[in-house]
Structures are given as C-alpha cells and as structure tokens.
C-alpha atoms as a PDB file:
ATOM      1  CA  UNK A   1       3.129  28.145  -0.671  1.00  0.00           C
ATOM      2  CA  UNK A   2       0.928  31.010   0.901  1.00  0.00           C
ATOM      3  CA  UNK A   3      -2.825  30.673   0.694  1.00  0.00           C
ATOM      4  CA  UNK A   4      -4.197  32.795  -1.825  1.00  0.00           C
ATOM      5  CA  UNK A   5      -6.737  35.868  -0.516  1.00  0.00           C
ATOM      6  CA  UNK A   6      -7.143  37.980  -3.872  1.00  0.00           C
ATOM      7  CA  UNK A   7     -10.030  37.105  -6.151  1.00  0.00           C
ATOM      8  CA  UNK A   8      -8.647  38.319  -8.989  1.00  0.00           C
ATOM      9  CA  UNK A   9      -5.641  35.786  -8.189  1.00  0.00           C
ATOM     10  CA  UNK A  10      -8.070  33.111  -6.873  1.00  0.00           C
ATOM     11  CA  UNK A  11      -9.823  32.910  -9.725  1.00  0.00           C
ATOM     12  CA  UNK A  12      -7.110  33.007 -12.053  1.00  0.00           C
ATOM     13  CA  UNK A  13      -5.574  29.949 -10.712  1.00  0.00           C
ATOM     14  CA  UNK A  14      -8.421  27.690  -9.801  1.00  0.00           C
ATOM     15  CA  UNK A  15      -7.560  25.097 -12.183  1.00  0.00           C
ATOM     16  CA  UNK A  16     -10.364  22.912 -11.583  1.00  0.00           C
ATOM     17  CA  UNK A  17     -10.079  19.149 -11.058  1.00  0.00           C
ATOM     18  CA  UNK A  18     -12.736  16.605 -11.466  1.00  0.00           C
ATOM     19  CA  UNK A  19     -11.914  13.109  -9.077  1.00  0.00           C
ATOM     20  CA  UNK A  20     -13.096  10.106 -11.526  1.00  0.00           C
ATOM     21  CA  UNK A  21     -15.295   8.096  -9.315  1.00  0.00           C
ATOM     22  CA  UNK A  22     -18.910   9.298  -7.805  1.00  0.00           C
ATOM     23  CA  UNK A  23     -18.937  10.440  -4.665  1.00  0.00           C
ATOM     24  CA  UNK A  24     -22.302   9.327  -2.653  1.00  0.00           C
ATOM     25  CA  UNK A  25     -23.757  11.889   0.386  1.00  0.00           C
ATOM     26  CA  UNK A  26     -25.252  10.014   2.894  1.00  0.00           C
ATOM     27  CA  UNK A  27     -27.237  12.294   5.719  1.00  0.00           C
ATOM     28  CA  UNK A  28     -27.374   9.581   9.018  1.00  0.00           C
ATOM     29  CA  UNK A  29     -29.875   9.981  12.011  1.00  0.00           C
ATOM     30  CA  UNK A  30     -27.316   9.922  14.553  1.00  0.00           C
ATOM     31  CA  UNK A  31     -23.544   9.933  15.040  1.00  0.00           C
ATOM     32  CA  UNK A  32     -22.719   6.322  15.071  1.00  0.00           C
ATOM     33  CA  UNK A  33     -20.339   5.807  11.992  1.00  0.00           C
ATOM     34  CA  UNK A  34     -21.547   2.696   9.574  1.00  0.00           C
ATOM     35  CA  UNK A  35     -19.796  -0.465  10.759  1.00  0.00           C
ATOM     36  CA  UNK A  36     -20.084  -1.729   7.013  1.00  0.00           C
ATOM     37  CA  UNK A  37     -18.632   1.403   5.575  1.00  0.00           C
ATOM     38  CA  UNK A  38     -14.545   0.813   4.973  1.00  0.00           C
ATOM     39  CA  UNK A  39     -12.744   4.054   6.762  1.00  0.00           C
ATOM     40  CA  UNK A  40     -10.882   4.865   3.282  1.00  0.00           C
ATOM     41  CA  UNK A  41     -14.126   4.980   1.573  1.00  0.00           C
ATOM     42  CA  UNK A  42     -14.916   8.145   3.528  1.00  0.00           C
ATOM     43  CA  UNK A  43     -14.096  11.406   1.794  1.00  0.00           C
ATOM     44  CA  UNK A  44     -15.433  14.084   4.377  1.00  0.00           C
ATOM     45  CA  UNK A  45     -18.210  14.024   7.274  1.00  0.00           C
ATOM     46  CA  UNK A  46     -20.027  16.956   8.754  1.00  0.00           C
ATOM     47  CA  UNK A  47     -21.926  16.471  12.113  1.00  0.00           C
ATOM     48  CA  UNK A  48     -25.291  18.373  12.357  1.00  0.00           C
ATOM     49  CA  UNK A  49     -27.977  18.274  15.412  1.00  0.00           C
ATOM     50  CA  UNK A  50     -30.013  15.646  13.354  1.00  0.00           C
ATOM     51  CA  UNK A  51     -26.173  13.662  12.665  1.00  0.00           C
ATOM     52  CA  UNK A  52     -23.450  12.632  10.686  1.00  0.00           C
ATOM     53  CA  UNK A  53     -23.493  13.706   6.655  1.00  0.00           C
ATOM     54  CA  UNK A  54     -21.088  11.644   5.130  1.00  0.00           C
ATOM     55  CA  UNK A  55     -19.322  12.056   1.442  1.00  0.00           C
ATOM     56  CA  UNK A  56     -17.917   8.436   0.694  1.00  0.00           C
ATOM     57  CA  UNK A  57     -17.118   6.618  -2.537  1.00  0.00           C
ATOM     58  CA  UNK A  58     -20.229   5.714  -4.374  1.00  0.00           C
ATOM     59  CA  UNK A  59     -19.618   2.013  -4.683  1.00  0.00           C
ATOM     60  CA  UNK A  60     -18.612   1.458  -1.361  1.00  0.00           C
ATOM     61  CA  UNK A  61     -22.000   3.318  -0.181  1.00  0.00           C
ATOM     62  CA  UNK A  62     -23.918   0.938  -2.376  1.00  0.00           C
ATOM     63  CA  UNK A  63     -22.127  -1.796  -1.054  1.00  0.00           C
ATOM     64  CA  UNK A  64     -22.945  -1.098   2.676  1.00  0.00           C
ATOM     65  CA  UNK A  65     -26.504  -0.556   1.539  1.00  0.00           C
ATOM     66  CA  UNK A  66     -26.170   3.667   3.209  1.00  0.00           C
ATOM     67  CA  UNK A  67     -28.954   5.559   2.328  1.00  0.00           C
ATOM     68  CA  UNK A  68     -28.041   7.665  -0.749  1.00  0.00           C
ATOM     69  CA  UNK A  69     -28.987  11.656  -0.404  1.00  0.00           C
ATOM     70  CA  UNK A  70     -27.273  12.964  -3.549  1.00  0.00           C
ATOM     71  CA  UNK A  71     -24.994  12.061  -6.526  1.00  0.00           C
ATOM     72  CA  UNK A  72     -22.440  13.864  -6.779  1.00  0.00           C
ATOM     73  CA  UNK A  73     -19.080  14.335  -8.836  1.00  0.00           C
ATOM     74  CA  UNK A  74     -16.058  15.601  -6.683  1.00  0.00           C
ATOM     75  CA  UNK A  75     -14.613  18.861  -8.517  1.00  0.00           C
ATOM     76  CA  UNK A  76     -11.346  20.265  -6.324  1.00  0.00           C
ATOM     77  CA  UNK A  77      -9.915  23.887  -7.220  1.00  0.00           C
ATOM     78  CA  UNK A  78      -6.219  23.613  -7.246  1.00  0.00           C
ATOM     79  CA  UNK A  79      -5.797  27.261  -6.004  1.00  0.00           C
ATOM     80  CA  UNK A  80      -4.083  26.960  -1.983  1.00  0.00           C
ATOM     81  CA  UNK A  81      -7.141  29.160  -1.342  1.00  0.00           C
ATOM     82  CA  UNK A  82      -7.355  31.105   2.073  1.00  0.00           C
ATOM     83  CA  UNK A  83     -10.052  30.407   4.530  1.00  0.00           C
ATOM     84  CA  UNK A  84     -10.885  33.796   4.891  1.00  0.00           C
ATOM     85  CA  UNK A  85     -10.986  34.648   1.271  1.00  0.00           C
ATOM     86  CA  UNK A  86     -13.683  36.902   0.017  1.00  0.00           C
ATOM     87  CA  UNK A  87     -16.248  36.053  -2.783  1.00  0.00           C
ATOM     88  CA  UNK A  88     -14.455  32.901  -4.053  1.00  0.00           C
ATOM     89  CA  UNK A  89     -17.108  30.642  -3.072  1.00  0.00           C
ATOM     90  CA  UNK A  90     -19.284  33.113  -4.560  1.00  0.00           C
ATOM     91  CA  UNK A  91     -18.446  33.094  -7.377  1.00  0.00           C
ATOM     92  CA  UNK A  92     -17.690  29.785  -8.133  1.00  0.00           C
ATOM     93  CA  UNK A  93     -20.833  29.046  -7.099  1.00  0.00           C
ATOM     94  CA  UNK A  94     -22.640  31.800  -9.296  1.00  0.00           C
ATOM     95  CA  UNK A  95     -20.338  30.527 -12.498  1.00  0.00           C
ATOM     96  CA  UNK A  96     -22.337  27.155 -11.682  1.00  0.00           C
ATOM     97  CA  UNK A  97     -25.841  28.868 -11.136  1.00  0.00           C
ATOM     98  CA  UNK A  98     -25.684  30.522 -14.496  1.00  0.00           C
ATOM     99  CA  UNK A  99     -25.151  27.415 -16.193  1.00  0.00           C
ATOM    100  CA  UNK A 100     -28.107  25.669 -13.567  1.00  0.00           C
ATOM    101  CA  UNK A 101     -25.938  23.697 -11.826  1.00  0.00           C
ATOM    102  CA  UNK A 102     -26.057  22.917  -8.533  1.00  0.00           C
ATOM    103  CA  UNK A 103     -23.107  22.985  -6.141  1.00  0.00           C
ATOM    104  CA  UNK A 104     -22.403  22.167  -2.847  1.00  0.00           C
ATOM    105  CA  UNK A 105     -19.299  23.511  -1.353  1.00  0.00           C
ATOM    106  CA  UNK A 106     -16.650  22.214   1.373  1.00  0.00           C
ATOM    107  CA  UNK A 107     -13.756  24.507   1.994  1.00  0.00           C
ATOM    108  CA  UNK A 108     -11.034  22.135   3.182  1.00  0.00           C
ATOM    109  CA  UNK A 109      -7.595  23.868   4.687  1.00  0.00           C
ATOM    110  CA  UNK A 110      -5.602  24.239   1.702  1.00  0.00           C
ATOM    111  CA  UNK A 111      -8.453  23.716  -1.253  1.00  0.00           C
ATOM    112  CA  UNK A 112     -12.208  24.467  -2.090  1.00  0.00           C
ATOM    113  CA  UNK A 113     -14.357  21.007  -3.450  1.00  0.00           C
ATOM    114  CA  UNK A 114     -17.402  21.044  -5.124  1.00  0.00           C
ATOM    115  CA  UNK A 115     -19.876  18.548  -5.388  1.00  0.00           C
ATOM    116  CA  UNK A 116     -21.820  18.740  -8.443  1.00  0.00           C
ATOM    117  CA  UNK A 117     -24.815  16.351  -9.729  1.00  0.00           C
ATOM    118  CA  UNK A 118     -22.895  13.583 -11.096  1.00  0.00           C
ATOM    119  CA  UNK A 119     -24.132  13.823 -14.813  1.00  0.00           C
ATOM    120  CA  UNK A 120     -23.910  17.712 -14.649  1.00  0.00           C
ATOM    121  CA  UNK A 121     -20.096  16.796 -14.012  1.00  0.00           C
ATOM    122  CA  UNK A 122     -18.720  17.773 -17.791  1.00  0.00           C
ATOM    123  CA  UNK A 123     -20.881  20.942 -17.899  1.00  0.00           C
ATOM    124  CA  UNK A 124     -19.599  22.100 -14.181  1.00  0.00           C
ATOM    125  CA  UNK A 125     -16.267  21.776 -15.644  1.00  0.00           C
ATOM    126  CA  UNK A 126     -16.647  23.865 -18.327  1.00  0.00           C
ATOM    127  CA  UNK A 127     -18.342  26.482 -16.956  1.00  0.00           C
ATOM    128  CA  UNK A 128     -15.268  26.751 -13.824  1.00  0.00           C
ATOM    129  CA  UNK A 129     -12.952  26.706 -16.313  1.00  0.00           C
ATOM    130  CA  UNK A 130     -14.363  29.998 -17.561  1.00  0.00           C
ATOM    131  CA  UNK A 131     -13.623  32.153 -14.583  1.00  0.00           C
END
C-alpha cells in the first residue's frame, strides 16, 4: 500500500493504537549500549551529541537499573503515513495540546508513534480518535 500524503486522508485513517506495556526513555551520556539491557527490550534509539536516547520496555529498564527520563505509553497511528507528509504531526500533536497532553513524536518508515505520559494514556486516546 502507498504511503499516505493528504491530510484530509491522513487524518481520516489514523486509527490510533495504544501498545499495552509502558515504554521507559532513557537519555545515556555516551553511546555505549547497556550490557544489562536485553536487545528485544529496545523499542527505538536516537543518538544525540550528549548520546544514546533509548525507548525500551519499562520493566526491563527497571530491571537493568537505566536511568528513567520519562513515562511514557506507546500510541502508533495505523495510517502508512508518508515521510514527507505535511501537517500530520501537527496536528496530531495540537489534538494532544488542546487536551494538555504532552507528546513526543517518532516518525518511523511506514507509521507515526507517540509517546504520551503513561497515565495521560486513556485521555491521548480519546482525544486522537477525534481527528
């Protein structure tokens, strides 16, 4: 299936998904990837000067005693989105502003995922559900 490019379209089909475990961000001083941390545990990393930001499964985050930045529950839009769509991340990110929520985006190749504060997680839902 094509990626999607029309926000009219985009927002239509976002058909937002919430992932049922936490999802722990854990910012790193360096690059060096947690020897305690088990490689499926890992969701997504991001390397900035300062190093690695990491979004892995809370419990196994706890479990290799990571430092714990944010909270977060995992929200995926269903739409095949396009990575050079226009004013989709805007506005799911303003749906979630109005209803004083914050969001942290990562566009992955095919979908958009949100991390939300975890116990903001219901509220998120319902107010991406209303685009």
């Amino acid at each position: 299936m094509s990626p999607v490019r029309d926000l009219a379209a985009l927002r239509a089909q976002a058909s937002p998904q919430r992932h049922p475990r936490p999802v722990a961000v854990i910012a790193l001083d360096g690059f060096a990837m947690p020897a305690t941390l088990p490689a499926d545990a890992i969701i997504g990393c991001f390397r900035e000067t300062e190093g690695l930001t990491l979004y892995v499964d809370l419990a196994a985050a706890e479990a290799a005693g990571l430092p714990i930045a944010f909270r977060a529950a995992w929200i995926t839009m269903n739409v095949n989105s396009a990575l050079d769509a226009v004013g989709f991340t805007a506005a799911l990110a303003s749906a979630l502003a109005q209803a004083a929520i914050a969001c942290n985006v990562v566009a992955g190749a095919r979908h958009d995922h949100l991390f939300v504060p975890w116990e903001k997680a219901e509220e998120a839902m319902a107010a991406l559900r209303r685009l």
